[in-house]
N, C-alpha and C. Protein backbone atom coordinates (compact mmCIF):
# COMPACT_ATOMS: atom_id res chain seq x y z
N UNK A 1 57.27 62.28 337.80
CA UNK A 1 55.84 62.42 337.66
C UNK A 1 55.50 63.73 336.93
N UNK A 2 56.23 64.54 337.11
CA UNK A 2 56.20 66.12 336.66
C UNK A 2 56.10 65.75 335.05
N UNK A 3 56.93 65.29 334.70
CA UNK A 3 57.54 65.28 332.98
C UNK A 3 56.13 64.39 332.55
N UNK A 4 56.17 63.14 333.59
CA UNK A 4 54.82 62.59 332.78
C UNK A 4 53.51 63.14 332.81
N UNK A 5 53.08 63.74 333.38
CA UNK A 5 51.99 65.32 333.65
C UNK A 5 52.02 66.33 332.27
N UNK A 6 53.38 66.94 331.94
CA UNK A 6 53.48 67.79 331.26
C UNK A 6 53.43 67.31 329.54
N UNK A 7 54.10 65.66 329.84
CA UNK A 7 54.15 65.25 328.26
C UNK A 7 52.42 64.58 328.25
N UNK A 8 51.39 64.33 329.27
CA UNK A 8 50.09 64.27 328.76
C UNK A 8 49.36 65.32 328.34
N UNK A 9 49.69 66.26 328.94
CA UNK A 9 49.15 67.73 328.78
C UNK A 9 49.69 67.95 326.88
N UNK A 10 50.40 67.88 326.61
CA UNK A 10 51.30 68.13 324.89
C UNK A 10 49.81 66.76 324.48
N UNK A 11 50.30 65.79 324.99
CA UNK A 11 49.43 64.44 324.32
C UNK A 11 47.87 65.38 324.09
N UNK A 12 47.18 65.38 324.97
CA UNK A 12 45.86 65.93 324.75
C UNK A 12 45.64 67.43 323.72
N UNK A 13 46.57 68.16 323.68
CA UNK A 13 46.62 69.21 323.07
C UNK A 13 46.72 69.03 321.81
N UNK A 14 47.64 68.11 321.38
CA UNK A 14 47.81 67.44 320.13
C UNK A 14 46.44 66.79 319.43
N UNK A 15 45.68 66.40 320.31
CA UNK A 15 44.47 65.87 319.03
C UNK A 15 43.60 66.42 319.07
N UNK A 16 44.42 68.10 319.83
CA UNK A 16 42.61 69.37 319.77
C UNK A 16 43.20 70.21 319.17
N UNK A 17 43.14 70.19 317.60
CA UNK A 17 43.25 71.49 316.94
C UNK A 17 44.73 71.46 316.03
N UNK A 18 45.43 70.83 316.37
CA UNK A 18 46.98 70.38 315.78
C UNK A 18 46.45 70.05 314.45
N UNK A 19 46.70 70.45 313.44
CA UNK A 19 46.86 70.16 311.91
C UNK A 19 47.35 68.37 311.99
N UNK A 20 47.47 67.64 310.99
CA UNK A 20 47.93 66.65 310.55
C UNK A 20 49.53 66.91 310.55
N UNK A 21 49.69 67.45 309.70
CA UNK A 21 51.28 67.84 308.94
C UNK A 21 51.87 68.06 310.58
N UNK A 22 51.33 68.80 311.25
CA UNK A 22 51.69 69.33 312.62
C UNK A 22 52.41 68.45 313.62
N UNK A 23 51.19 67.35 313.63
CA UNK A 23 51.09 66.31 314.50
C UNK A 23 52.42 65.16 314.06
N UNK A 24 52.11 65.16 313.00
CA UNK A 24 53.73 63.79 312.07
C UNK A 24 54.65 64.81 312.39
N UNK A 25 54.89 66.01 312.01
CA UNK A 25 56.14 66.75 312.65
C UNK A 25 57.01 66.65 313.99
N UNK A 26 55.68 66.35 314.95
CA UNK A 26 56.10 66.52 316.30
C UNK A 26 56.70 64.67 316.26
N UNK A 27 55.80 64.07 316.12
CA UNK A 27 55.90 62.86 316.14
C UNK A 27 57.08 61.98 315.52
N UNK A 28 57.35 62.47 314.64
CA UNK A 28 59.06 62.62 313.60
C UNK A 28 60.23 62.70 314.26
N UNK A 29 60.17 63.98 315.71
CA UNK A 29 60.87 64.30 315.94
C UNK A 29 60.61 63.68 317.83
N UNK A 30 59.61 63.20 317.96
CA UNK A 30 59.93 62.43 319.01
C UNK A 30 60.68 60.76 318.87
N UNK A 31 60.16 60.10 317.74
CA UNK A 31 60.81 59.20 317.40
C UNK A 31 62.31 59.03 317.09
N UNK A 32 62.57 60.36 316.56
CA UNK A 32 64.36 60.45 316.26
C UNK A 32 64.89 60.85 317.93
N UNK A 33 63.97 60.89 318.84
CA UNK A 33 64.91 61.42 320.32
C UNK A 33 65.00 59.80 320.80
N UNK A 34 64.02 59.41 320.34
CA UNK A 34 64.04 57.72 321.19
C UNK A 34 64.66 57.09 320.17
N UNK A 35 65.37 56.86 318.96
CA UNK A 35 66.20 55.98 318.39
C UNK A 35 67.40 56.81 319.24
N UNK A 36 67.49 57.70 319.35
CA UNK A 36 69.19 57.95 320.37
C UNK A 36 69.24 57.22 321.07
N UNK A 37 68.18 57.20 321.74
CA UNK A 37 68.20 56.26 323.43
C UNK A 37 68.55 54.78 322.81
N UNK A 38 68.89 54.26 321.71
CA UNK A 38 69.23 53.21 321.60
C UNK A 38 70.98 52.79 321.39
N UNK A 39 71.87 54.17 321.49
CA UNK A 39 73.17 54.44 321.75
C UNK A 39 73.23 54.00 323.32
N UNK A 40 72.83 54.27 324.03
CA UNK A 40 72.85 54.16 325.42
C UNK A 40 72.75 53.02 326.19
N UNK A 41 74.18 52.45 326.99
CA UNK A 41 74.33 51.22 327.42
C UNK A 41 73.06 50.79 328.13
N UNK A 42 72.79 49.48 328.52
CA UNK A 42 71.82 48.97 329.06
C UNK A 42 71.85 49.53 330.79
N UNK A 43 73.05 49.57 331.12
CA UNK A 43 72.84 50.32 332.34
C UNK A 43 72.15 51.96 332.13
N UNK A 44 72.29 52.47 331.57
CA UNK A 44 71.83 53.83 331.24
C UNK A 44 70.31 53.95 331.23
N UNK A 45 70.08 52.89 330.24
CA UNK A 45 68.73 51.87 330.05
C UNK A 45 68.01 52.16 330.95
N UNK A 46 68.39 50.99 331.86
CA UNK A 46 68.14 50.72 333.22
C UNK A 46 67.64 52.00 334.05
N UNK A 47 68.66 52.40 334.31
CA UNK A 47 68.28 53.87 335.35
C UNK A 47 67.19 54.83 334.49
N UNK A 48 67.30 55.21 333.35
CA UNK A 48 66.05 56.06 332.65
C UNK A 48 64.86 55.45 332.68
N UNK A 49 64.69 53.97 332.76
CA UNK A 49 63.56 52.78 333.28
C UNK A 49 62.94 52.47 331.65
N UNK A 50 63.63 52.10 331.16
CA UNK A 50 62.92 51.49 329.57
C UNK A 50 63.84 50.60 329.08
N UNK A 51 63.29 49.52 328.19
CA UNK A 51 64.13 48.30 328.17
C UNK A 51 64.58 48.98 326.31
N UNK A 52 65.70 47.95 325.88
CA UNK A 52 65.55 48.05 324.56
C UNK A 52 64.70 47.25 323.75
N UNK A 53 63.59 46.70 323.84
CA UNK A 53 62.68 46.28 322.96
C UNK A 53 61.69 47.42 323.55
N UNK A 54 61.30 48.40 324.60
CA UNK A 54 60.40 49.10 324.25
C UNK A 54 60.82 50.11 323.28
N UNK A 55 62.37 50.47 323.10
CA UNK A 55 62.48 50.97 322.25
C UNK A 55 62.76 50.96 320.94
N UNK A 56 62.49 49.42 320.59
CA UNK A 56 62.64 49.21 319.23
C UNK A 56 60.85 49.14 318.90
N UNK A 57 60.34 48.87 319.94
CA UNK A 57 58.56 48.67 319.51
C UNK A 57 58.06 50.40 319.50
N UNK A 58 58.65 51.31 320.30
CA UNK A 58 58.25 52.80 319.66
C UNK A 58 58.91 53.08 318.19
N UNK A 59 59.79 52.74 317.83
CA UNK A 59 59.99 53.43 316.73
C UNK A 59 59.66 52.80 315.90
N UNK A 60 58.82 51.43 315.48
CA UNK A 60 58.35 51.03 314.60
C UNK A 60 56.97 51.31 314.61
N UNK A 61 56.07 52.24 315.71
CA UNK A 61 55.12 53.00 315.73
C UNK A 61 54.82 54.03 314.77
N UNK A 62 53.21 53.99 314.07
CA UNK A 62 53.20 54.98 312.81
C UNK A 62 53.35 56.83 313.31
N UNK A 63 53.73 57.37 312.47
CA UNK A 63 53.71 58.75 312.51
C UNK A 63 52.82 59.02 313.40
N UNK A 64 51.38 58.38 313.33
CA UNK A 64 50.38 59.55 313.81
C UNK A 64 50.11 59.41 315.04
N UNK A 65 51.52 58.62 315.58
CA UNK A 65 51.32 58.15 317.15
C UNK A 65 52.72 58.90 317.69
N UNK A 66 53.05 59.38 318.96
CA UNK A 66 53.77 60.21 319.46
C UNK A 66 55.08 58.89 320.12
N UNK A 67 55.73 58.85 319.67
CA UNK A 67 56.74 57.69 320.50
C UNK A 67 56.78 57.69 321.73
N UNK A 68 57.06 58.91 322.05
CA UNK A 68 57.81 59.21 323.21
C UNK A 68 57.27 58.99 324.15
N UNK A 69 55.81 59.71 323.93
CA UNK A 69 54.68 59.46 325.18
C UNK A 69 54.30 57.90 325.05
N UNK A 70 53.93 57.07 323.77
CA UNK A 70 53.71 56.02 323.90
C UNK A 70 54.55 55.34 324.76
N UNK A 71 56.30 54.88 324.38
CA UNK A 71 56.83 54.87 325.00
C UNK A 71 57.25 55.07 326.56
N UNK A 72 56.98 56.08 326.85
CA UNK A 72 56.75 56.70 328.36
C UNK A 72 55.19 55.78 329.52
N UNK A 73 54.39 55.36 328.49
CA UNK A 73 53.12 54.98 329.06
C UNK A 73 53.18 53.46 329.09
N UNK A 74 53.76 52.83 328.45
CA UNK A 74 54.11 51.70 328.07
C UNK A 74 55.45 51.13 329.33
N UNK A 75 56.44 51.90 329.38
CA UNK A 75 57.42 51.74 330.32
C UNK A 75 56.60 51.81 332.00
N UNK A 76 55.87 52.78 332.03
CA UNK A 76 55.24 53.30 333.53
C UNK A 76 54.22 52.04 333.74
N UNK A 77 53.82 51.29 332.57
CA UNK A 77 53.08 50.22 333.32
C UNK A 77 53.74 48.74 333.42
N UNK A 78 54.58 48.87 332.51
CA UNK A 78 55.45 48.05 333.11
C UNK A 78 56.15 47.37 334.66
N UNK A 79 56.65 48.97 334.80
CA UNK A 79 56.90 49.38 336.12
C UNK A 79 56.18 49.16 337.64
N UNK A 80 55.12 49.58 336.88
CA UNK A 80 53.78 49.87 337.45
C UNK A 80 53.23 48.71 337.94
N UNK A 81 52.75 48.38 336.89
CA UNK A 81 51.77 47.28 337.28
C UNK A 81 52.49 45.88 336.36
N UNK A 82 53.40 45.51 335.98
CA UNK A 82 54.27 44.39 335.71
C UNK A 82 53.90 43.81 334.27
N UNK A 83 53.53 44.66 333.47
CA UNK A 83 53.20 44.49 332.46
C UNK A 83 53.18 45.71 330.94
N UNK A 84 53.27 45.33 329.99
CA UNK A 84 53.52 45.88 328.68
C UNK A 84 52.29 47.04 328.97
């Protein structure tokens, strides 16, 4: 819960005052952390709690969207409430 707290806190900060160039930077480099996660057996998968089609549907997400957190928000309602 901590991590998902701290990566909304980055989310909101990001569309107050973050340049453009800024924002695809960060976003660049959250997308290249979640194509790793696609090395990682399905058990691995499993326990981090994200399937591999959420992670093929974040990284075909545009620049000006953050993967990771998408990703992260997308998995938690899954979880959550049994749905995408």
């Amino acid at each position: 819960m901590r991590d998902y707290v701290l990566n909304r806190a980055i989310s909101l900060e990001e569309g107050n005052g973050f340049s453009l160039i800024s924002r695809v930077w960060r976003n660049w480099q959250a997308r290249k952390r979640i194509t790793d996660l696609s090395n990682y057996d399905d058990y691995m998968l499993r326990d981090i709690g994200v399937t591999r089609d959420e992670i093929q549907w974040a990284v075909r997400l545009p620049l000006t969207v953050n993967a990771a957190l998408a990703l992260e928000e997308r998995s938690f309602q899954r979880r959550h409430h049994g749905h995408a």
